[in-house]
Structure formats: C-alpha cells, structure tokens
Protein backbone atom coordinates (compact mmCIF):
# COMPACT_ATOMS: atom_id res chain seq x y z
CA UNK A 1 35.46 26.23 39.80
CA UNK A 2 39.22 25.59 39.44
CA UNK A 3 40.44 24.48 42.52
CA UNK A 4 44.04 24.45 43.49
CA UNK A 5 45.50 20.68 44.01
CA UNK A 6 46.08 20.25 47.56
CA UNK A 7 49.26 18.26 47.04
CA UNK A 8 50.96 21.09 45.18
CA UNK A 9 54.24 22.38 47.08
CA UNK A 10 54.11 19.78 49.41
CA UNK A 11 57.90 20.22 50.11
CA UNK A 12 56.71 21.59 53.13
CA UNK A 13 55.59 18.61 54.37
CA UNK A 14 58.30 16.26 53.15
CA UNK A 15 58.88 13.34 55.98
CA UNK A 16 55.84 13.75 57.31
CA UNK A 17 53.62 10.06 57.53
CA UNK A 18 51.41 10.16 54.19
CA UNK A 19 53.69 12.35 52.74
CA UNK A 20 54.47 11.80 48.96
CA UNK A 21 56.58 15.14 48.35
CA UNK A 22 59.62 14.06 48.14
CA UNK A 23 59.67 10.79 45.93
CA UNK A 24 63.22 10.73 45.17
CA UNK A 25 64.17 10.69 48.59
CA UNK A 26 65.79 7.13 50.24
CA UNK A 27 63.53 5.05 51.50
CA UNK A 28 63.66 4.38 55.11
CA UNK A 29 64.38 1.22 56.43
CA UNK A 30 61.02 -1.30 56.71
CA UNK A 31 61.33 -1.47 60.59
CA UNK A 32 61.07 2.09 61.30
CA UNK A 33 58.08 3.12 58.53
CA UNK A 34 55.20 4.35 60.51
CA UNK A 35 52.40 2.39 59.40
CA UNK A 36 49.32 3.83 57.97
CA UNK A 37 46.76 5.19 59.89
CA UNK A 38 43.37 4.08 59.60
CA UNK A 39 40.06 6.19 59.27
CA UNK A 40 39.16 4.84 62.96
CA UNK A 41 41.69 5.65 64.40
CA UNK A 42 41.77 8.84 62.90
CA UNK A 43 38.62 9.44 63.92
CA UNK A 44 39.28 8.39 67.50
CA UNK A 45 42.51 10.66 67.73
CA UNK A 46 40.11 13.95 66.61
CA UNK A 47 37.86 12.56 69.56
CA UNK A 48 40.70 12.74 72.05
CA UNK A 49 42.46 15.54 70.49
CA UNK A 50 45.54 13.30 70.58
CA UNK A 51 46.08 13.66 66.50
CA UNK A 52 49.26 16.10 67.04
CA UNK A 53 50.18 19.63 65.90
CA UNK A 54 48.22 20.40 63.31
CA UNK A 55 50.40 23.22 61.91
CA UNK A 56 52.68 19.93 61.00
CA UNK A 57 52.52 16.70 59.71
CA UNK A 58 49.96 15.52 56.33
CA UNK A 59 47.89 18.40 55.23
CA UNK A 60 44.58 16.41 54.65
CA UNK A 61 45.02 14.44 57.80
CA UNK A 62 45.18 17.94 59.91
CA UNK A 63 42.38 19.17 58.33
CA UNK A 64 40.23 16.68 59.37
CA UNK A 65 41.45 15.98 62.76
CA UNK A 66 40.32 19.49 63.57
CA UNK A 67 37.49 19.25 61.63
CA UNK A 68 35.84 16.11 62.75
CA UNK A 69 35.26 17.33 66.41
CA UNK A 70 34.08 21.28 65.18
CA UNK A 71 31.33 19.20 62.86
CA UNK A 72 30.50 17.24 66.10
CA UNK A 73 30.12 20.64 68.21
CA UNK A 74 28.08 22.00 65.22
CA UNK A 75 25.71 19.43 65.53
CA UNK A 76 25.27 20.04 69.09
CA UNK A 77 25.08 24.00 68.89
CA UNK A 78 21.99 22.83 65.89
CA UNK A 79 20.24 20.60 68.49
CA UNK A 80 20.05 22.97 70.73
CA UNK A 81 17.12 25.17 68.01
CA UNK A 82 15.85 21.47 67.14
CA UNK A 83 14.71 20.62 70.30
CA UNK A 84 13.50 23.33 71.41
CA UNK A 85 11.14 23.52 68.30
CA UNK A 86 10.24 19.87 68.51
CA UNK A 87 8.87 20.17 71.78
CA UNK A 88 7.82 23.72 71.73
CA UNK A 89 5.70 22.84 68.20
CA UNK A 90 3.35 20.80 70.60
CA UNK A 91 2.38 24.19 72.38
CA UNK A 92 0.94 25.10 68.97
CA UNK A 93 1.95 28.37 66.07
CA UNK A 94 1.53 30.94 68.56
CA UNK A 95 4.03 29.69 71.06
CA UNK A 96 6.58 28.63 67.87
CA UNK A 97 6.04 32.37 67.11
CA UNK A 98 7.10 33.46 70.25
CA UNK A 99 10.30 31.31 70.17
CA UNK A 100 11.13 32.35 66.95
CA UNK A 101 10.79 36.33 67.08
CA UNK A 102 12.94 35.46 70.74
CA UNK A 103 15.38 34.20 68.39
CA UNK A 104 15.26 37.10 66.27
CA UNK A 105 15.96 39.06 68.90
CA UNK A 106 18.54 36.95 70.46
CA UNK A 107 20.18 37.63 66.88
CA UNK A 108 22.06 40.99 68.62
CA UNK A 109 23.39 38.85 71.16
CA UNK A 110 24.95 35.85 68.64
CA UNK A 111 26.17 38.31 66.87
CA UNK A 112 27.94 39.98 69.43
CA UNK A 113 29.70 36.75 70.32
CA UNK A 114 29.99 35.60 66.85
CA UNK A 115 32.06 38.67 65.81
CA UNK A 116 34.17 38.92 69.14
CA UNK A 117 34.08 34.65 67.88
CA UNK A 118 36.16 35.90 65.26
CA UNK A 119 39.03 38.48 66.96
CA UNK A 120 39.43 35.40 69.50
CA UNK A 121 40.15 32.75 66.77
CA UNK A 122 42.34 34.52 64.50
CA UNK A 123 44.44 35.80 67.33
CA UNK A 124 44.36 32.29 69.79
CA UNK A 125 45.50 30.52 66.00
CA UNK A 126 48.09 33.79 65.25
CA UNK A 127 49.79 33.25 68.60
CA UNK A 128 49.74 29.35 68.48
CA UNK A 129 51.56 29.11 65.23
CA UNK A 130 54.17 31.49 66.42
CA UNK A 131 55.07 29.00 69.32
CA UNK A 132 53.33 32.12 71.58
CA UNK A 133 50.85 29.59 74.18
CA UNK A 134 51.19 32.51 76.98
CA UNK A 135 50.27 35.58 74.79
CA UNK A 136 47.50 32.90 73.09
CA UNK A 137 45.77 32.85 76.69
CA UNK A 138 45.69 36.20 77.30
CA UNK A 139 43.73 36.65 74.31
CA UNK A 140 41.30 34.62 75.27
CA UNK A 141 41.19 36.37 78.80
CA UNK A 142 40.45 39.75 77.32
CA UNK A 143 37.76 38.04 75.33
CA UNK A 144 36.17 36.68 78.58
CA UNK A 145 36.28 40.45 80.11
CA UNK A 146 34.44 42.04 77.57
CA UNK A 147 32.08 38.65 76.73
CA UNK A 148 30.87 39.32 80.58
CA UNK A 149 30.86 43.03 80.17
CA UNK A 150 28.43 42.83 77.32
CA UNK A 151 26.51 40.60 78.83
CA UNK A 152 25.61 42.61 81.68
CA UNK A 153 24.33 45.51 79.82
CA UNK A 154 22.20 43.25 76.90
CA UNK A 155 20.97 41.04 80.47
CA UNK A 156 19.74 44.37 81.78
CA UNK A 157 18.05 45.81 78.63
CA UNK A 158 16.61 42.18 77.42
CA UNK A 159 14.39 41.80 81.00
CA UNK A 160 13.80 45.35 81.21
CA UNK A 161 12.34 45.49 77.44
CA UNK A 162 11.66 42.14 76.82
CA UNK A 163 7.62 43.13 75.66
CA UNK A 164 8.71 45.79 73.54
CA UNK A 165 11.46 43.87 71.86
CA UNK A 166 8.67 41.09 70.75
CA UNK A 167 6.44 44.05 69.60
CA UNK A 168 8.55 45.76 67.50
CA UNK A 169 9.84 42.40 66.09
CA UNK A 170 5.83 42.42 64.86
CA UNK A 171 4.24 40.07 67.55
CA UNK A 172 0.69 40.86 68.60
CA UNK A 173 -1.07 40.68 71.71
CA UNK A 174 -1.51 36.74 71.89
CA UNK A 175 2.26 36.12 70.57
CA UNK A 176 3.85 38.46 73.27
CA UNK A 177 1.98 36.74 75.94
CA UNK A 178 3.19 33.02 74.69
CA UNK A 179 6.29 34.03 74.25
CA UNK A 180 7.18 36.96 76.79
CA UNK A 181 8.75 34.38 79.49
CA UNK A 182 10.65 32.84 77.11
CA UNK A 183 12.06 35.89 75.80
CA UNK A 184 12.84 37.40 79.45
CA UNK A 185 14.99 34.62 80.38
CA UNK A 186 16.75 33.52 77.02
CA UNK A 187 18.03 37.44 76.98
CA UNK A 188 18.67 37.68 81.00
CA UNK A 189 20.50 34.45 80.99
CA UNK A 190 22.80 35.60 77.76
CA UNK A 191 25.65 35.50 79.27
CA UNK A 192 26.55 31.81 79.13
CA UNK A 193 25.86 32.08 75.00
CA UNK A 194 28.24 34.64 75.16
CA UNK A 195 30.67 33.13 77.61
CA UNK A 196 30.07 29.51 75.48
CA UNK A 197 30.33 31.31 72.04
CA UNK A 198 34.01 32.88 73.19
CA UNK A 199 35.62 30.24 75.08
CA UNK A 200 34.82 27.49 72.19
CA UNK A 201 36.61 29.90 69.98
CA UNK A 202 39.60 30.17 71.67
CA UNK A 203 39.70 26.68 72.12
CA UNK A 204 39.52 26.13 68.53
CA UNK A 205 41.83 28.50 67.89
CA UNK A 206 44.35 27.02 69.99
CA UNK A 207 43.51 23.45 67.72
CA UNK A 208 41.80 21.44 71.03
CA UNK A 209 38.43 21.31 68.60
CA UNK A 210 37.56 18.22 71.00
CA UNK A 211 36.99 20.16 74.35
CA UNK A 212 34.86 22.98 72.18
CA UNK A 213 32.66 19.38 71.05
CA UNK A 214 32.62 17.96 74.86
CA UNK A 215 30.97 20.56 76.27
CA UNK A 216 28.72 21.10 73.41
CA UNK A 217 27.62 17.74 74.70
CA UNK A 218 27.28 18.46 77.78
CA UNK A 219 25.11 21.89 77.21
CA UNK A 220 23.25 19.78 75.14
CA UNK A 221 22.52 16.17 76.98
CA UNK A 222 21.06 18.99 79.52
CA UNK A 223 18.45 20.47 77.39
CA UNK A 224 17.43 17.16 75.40
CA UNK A 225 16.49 15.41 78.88
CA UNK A 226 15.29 18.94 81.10
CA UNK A 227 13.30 20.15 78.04
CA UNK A 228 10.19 17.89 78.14
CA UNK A 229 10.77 17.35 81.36
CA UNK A 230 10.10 21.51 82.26
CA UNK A 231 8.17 22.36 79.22
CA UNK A 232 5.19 19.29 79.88
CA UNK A 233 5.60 19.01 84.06
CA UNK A 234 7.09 15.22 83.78
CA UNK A 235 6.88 13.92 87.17
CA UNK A 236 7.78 15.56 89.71
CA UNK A 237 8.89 18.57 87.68
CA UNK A 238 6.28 21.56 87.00
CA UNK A 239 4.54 22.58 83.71
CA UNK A 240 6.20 25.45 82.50
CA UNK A 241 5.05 25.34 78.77
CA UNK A 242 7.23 27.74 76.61
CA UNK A 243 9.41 29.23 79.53
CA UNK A 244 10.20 25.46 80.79
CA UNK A 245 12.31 25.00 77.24
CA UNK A 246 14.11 28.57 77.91
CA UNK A 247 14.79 27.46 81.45
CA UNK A 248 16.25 24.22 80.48
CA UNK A 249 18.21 25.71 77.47
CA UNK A 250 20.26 28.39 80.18
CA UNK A 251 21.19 25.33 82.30
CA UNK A 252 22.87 23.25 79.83
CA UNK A 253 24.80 26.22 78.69
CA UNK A 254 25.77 27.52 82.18
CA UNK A 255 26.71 24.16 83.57
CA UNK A 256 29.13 24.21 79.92
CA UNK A 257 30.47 27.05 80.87
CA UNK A 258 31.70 25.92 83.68
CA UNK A 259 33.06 23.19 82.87
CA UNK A 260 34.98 25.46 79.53
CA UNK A 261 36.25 27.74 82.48
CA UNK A 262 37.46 24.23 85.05
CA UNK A 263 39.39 23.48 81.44
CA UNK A 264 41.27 26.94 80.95
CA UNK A 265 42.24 26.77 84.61
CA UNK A 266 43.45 23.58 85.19
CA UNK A 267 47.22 22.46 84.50
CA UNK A 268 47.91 20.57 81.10
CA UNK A 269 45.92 21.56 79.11
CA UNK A 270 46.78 23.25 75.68
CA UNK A 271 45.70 26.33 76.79
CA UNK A 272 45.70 27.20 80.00
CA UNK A 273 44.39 30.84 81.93
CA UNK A 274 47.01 31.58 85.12
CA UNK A 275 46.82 34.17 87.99
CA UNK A 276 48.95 36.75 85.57
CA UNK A 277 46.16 36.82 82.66
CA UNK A 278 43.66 37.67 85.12
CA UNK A 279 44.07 41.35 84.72
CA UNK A 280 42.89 43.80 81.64
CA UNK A 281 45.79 44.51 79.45
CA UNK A 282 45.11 47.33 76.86
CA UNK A 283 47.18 46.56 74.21
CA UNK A 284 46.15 43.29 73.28
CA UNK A 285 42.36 44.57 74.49
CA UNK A 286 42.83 46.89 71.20
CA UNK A 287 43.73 44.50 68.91
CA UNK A 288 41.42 42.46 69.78
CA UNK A 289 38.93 45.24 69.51
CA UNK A 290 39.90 45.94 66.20
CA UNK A 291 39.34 42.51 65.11
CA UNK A 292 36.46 41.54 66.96
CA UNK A 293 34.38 45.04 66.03
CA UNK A 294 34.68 44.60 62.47
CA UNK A 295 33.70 40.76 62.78
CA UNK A 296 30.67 41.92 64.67
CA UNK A 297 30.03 44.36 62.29
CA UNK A 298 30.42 41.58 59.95
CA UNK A 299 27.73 38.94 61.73
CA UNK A 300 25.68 41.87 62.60
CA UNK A 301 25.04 42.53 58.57
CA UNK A 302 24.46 38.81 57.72
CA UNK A 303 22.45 38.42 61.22
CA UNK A 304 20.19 41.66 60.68
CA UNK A 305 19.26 40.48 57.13
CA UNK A 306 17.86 37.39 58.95
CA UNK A 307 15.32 39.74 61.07
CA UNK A 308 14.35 41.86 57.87
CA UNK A 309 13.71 38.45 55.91
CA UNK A 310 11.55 37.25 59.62
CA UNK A 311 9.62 40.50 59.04
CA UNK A 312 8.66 40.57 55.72
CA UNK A 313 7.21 36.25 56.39
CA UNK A 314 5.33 38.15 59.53
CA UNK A 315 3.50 39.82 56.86
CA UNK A 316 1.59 36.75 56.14
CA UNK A 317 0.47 35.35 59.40
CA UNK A 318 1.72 33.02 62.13
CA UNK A 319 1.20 29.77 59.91
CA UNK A 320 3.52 31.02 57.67
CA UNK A 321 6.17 32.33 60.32
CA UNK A 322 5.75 28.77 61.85
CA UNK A 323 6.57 27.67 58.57
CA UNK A 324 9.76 29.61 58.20
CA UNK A 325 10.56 28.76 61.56
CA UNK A 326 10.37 25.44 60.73
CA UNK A 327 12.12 25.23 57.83
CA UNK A 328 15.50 27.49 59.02
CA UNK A 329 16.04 25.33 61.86
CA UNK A 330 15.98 22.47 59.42
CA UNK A 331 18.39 24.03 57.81
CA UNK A 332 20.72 25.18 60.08
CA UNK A 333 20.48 21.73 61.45
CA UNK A 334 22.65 21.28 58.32
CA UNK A 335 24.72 24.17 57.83
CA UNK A 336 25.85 24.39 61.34
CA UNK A 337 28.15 20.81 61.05
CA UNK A 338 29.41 22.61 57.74
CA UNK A 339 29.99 25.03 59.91
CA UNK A 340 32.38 22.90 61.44
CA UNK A 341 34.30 22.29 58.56
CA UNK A 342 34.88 26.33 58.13
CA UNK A 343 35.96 26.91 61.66
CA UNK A 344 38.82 24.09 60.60
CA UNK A 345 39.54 25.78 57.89
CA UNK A 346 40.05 29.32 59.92
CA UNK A 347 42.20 27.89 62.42
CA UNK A 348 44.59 26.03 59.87
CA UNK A 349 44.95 29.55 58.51
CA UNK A 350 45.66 31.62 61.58
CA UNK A 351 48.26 28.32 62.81
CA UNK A 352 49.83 28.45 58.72
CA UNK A 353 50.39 32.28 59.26
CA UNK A 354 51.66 32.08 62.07
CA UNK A 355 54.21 29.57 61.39
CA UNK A 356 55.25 31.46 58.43
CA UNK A 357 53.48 29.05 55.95
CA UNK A 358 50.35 31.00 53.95
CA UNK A 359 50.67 28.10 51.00
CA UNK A 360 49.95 25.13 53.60
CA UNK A 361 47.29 27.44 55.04
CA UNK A 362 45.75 28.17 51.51
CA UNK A 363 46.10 24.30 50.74
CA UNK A 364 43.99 23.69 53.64
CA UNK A 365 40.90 26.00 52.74
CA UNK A 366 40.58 24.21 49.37
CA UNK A 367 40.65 20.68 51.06
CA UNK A 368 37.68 22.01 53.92
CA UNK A 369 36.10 23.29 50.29
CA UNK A 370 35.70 20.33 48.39
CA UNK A 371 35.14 18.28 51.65
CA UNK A 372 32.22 20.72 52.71
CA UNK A 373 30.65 20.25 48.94
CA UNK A 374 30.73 16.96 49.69
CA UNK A 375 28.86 17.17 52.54
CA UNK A 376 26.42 19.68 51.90
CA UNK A 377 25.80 18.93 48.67
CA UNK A 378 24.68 15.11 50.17
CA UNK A 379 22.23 16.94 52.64
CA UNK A 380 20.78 19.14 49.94
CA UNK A 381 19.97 16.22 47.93
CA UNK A 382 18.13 14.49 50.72
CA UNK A 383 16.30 17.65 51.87
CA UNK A 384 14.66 17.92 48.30
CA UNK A 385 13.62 14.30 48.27
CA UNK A 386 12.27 14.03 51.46
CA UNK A 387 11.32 17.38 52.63
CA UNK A 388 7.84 16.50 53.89
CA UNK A 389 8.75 13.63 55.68
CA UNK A 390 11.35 15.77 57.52
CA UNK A 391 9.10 18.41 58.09
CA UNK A 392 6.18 16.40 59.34
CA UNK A 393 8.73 15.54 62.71
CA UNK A 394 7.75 19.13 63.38
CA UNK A 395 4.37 19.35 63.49
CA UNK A 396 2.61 23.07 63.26
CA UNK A 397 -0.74 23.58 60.81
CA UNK A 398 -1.56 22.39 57.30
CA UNK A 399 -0.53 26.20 56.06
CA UNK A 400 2.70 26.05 58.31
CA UNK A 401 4.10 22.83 56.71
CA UNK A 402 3.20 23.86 53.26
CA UNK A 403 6.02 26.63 53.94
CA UNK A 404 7.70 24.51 55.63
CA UNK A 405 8.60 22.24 52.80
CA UNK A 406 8.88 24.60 50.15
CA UNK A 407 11.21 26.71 51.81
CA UNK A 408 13.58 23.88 52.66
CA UNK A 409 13.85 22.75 48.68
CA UNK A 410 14.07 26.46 47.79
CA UNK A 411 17.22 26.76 50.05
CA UNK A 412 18.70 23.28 49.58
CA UNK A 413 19.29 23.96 45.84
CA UNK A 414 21.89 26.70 46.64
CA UNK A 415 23.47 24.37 49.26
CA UNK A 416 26.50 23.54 46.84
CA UNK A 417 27.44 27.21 46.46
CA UNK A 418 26.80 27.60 50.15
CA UNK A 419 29.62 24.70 51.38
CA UNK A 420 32.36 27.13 49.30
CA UNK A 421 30.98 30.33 50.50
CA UNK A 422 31.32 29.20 54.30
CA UNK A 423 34.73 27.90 54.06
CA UNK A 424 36.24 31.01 52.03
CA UNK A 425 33.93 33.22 54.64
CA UNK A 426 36.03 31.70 57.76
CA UNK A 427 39.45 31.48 56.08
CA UNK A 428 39.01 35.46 55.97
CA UNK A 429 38.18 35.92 59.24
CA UNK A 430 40.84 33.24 60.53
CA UNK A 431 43.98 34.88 58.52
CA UNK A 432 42.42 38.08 60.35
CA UNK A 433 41.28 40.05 56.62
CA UNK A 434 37.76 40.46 58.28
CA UNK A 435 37.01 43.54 56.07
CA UNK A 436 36.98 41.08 52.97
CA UNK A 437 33.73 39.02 53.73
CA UNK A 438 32.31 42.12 56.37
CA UNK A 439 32.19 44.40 52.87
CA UNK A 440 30.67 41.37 51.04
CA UNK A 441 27.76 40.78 53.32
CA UNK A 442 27.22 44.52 53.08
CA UNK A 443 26.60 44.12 49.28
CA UNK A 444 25.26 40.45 49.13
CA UNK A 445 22.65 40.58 51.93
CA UNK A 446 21.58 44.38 52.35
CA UNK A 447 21.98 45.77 49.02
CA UNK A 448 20.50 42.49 47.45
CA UNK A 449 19.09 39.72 49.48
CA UNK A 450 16.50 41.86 51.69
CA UNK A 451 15.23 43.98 48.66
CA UNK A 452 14.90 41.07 46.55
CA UNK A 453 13.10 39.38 48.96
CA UNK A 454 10.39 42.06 49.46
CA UNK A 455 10.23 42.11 45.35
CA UNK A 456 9.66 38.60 45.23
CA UNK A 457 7.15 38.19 47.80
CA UNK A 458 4.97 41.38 47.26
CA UNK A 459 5.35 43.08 43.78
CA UNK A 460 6.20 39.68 41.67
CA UNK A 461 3.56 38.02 44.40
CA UNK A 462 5.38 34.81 45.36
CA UNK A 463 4.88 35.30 49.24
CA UNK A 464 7.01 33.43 51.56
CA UNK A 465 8.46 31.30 49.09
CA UNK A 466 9.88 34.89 47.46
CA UNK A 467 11.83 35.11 50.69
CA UNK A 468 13.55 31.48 50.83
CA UNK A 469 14.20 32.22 47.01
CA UNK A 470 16.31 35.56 48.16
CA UNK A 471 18.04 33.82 49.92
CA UNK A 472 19.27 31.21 48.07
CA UNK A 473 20.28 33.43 45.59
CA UNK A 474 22.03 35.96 48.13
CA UNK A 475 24.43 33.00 49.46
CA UNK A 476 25.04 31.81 46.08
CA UNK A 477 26.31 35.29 44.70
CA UNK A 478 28.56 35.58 47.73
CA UNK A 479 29.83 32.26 47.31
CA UNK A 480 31.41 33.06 43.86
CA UNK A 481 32.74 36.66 45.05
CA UNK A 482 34.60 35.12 48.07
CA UNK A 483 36.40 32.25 45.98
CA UNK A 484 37.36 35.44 43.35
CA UNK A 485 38.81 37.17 46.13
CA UNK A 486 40.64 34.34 47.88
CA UNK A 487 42.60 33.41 44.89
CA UNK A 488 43.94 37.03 44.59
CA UNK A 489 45.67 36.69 47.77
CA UNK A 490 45.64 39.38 50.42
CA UNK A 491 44.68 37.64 53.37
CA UNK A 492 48.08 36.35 53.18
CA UNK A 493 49.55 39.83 54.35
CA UNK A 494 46.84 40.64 56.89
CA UNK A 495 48.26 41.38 60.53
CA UNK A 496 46.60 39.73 63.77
C-alpha cells in the first residue's frame, strides 16, 4: 500500500523543534537550540498533557503525544470486558452466557454513545483548531443533554424488558435466570457509559487525551478491586455472583463520571463548561444532530452485525458462545489500544481543518497508520503463537476453549488490514465525512460479513469457526476500500 511520506510539505512546520523543512535556512545560534527531546520525556509530557498544541509544532511528535494517553484509556475501556469475564468465567458457561448476550444487548446503548462519540469529536476538534474554546464547550454541553436524555428512556425500557431482551437475543430458561440481574442493572445504570462515552470524546477532541486516560483509571481501579470482592462475598462484602460484577462495573463508571464532570467545571482547564452553556441551544443541537445521527447510524451497522454474528454461534450451544465470548474480548483487549491510535488520528484531523491545514491533517492519518500496523500487527503475531496459553487465563469447558483458540488465530491474521482500516475509519468521522465509512459498513458488514458468516458455518459446514472467518474477511475488505477513498480526498471539504 503506497503510503504518503509524512515529511512531505513540511513547510508548514518549518521552525518547529525536530523540524527538517527548511534546510537552507540559518542556523540558529548553539545557545538558543532547543535540545532534543527524549522518548521519556515524551512520554511523560502525553501523561501530563503538558506536550503543547498539537495543531503546531513536529507532526510525528503530536501524533503521539495524543496518542499515547488514548492507547492508555483504550486499555482501560478493554479491562473493563476482561475482568468481568475473568471472574465471571468461575461462575461457569451459563453465567458467561448471560454476560455476553447482556453485552449484546448493551450493543444499542454503545452505539448510541459511540455515534453521538463521533458529532462530539469532530465538532470539540473543528472549534479548537479555529481558536473557538467557548463554542468548543458548548458542543460538548449539548452532547451531555441529549447523552442524559437517552439514557433515561433506554434506563426505563432495559429494567422494564430486561427478560425479554435476553430471550429474543436466544437465551433459554437457565441463561435468563444467570444472567437476568446482570442485565437489569448494566441497562438501568447506562447512563454513566453514556455520560463516560461523551465526555471522553470531547475531551479528546479538545486534545487533553490525558484526562479521557485518568478517569479511565479511575472507572477501572474500581471494578478490578469491587469485582471479586461483590461477585465471591470477600469479607465483609456479600456474594452476589453475576450481578456483584454488574454492580461493581456501574460504580467505577459513575464515580468517573464525576470526576469527567468536577474537570469540565472547574477553572483552567482546556475546556471548561460555565453557567452560559448550561442551557439547550438549537442551532448547534442540529448540527450536532446531523453529525452524531449518521455516526450512530454508522456504529449501529458495524454494532448490529456483531449481534447477528452472536446469533448465528448461539446456534451451537453455550460452549461454543462461551467460546466466542472468550475469544472477542481477547480481542478487543487488542483492538481497543489501536483504538487509541485512531481517535489520535481523528482529532489531528478535526484540529488540521480547523486551522486551515488538511495536508498536516492528512500527514497525520498516515503516521497513526503505519504506527497502528506496527502495533497490531505485533499482537497478531503473538495471539497466533500463543493462543491457548492466553485462552487458558479464561477458563470455560474443553468445547469452549477449543473455540476459543481458533477464533482468536482466525481473527488475528486480518489484524494488519485491521490497524489501516481503524485509522482511515476515524479520520472520516474526525474531518466530519461520516457518510464515507457509515455507507461502507453498510456494504462490508450487512451485505457481506453476516451472510457469509451463515454460509460458512451452515451450508459450507465450518460452524463457529465460519463466523470468526467472516469476519476477518469483512474488516479486511473494508480496510482496502477506506484507504481508496481517503486518497481521493473529500473529507478535506466536509463541513462540521
């Protein structure tokens, strides 16, 4: 794949430290040459989120200042499915089966904040590159107001229909009684996904990637240590089985919520909510409704092809849903810190367009590309060498593993197509062309991932294993389409 060079027009960026654009240019004098920064103390600036503006200054240096602390938050957002399927694995395949057809469920609700995600990036990033830090948090007001509006309704409807929801997601009678208590609090308690899901984004957005990580930590320092401690009845705490790890899972998220909403408030910080925001404006409600419903539409495709590919494994029995289960939170373990990577990439393209500069943008998306590949393509590697020893951590039956481990080296081999298709996926969404990857997932996951998947495991008889192979597939075709796309141009004109 023929990938720009990332130093190409880097007039842009002439006197900026690490800058080699302008050769020809006098030297400055020895005593005033800003020495070189080292990886540490990059690393430890991204930490902060002392490393600067990143619409300015070395383009590679930028990228990963906002990148290092959106991998970090990814990790955290995985742990959060890892250890709940660590511990709940111990409660054996009918309990992991109730977790994971809650998750299913819980899909309408992450991709409600996923696609409203989206509107709040691009436009938090639009407004910061214009220089525009009040109109940036009134953005992410309106996306508060209608985060807490949908959460009210989905609260409502999730306790009300929790038993139905599991049934028509295929559970039977023992399932729906493991998992029912789970299910009834993970979708009454939604709003703080919601409320976590939009307030990271406009943090990111605004470039302070290192309060989205914090509080990622904190959500998730909650959960590793209530978790066992609610789920088992440690001490002095009761034995709540399945609904202990649902429990602990809504209090690490609300108590980050709180503190995301302490951070917006207070004074200083790089984006800051005052008493003037606090009211619902319609015009930028619209735009932001315009972005954030095709976005949704957009996460609602790629999410819903997850529950058809859940119900066609259901077909087999629970070992082998506890085997899928098993394996996708293995692997989202690993895509979500690539994750990371994209959401850099999406935010140095909202900040470029909005400071008028679409090449430094572009520049940046092939950097988060090749830096992704490199990552991913590490992990991949690693999950086909040692996929039973990593799926043996998890426990479930003989049949369940089995799955288990060939579903993670199914998936893994596509993982080098996946790190380009993620990165070109978000730069979409951040420049604001969100019809561009919604139309793809349309063709890439309905019209071919899900049918393929039910030809592969029934008709051509390759059960489960046809499903993981879908996929692979699926995410590797729109891979290629999205870099085809990108090169052509568009996004550069798209309006926030």
């Amino acid at each position: 794949m023929d990938i720009p060079d990332e130093n190409h027009n880097r007039t842009a960026e002439a006197g900026s430290p690490g800058s080699h654009a302008d050769a020809a240019a006098p030297a400055e004098p020895a005593a005033t040459t800003t020495p070189a920064e080292s990886p540490w103390q990059t690393f430890l600036h991204a930490i902060r989120g002392t490393g600067g503006d990143p619409t300015s200054g070395p383009l590679r240096r930028a990228v990963i200042l906002l990148a290092i602390p959106m991998v970090l938050e990814m990790v955290m957002e995985s742990l959060f499915a890892v250890v709940d399927i660590y511990f709940v694995s111990k409660l054996g395949d009918q309990a992991m089966a109730g977790v994971a057809l809650t998750e299913s469920g819980l899909t309408i609700i992450y991709t409600l904040a996923a696609g409203l995600s989206i509107g709040v990036t691009a436009m938090v990033a639009r407004r910061v590159g214009e220089g525009n830090r009040d109109g940036a948090a009134r953005a992410a007001t309106q996306a508060i107001f209608l985060g807490i509006f949908v959460a009210v309704v989905f609260g409502v409807c999730g306790v009300v229909y929790a038993a139905d929801i599991l049934r028509l997601m295929g559970a039977d009678a023992e399932v729906v009684a493991a998992g029912l208590p789970y299910t009834r609090i993970m979708l009454g308690g939604n709003i703080v996904i919601l409320l976590l899901f939009l307030q990271n984004a406009a943090f990111r957005g605004a470039g302070d990637a290192a309060i989205a990580m914090r509080v990622l930590w904190i959500a998730n320092g909650l959960n590793i240590v209530l978790d066992p401690l609610l789920i088992f009845g440690v001490g002095p705490f009761p034995e709540l089985g399945v609904k202990g790890a649902a429990i602990a899972t809504t209090i690490g998220r609300g108590i980050a919520v709180l503190v995301q909403l302490h951070t917006l408030l207070r004074r200083g910080g790089m984006l800051r909510i005052r008493r003037p925001h606090l009211r619902i404006q319609p015009a930028i409600m619209a735009r932001l409704w315009r972005l954030s419903a095709t976005g949704t539409l957009q996460t609602f495709i790629a999410t819903a092809s997850w529950i058809g590919l859940i119900r066609v494994t259901a077909e087999f029995g629970a070992e082998a849903l506890a085997g899928y289960v098993i394996a996708i939170r293995i692997i989202l373990f690993a895509i979500l810190p690539a994750w990371g990577l994209s959401n850099a990439a999406a935010t140095m393209v909202g900040q470029g367009l909005g400071a008028g500069d679409p090449d430094r943008a572009e520049r940046a998306v092939w950097i988060s590309c090749k830096l992704n590949l490199a990552f991913l393509g590490a992990v991949g590697l690693v999950f086909l060498v040692f996929a039973p020893q990593i799926v043996s951590i998890f426990g479930g039956t003989g049949a369940a593993t089995a799955t288990a481990v060939d579903g993670l080296r199914i998936v893994s081999i596509g993982f080098v197509f996946y790190a380009y298709g993620m990165v070109l996926t978000a730069a979409f969404n951040g420049a604001g062309a969100v019809w561009t990857p919604t139309i793809l997932n349309f063709f890439c996951f309905w019209l071919w991932e899900i049918p393929l998947a039910w030809t592969l495991a029934f008709p051509v008889g390759l059960g489960a294993n046809g499903v993981f192979i879908a996929m692979t597939v699926s995410f590797s075709t729109l891979a290629v389409v999205s870099a085809i796309l990108f090169k052509r141009g568009r996004w550069r004109k798209a309006a926030v």
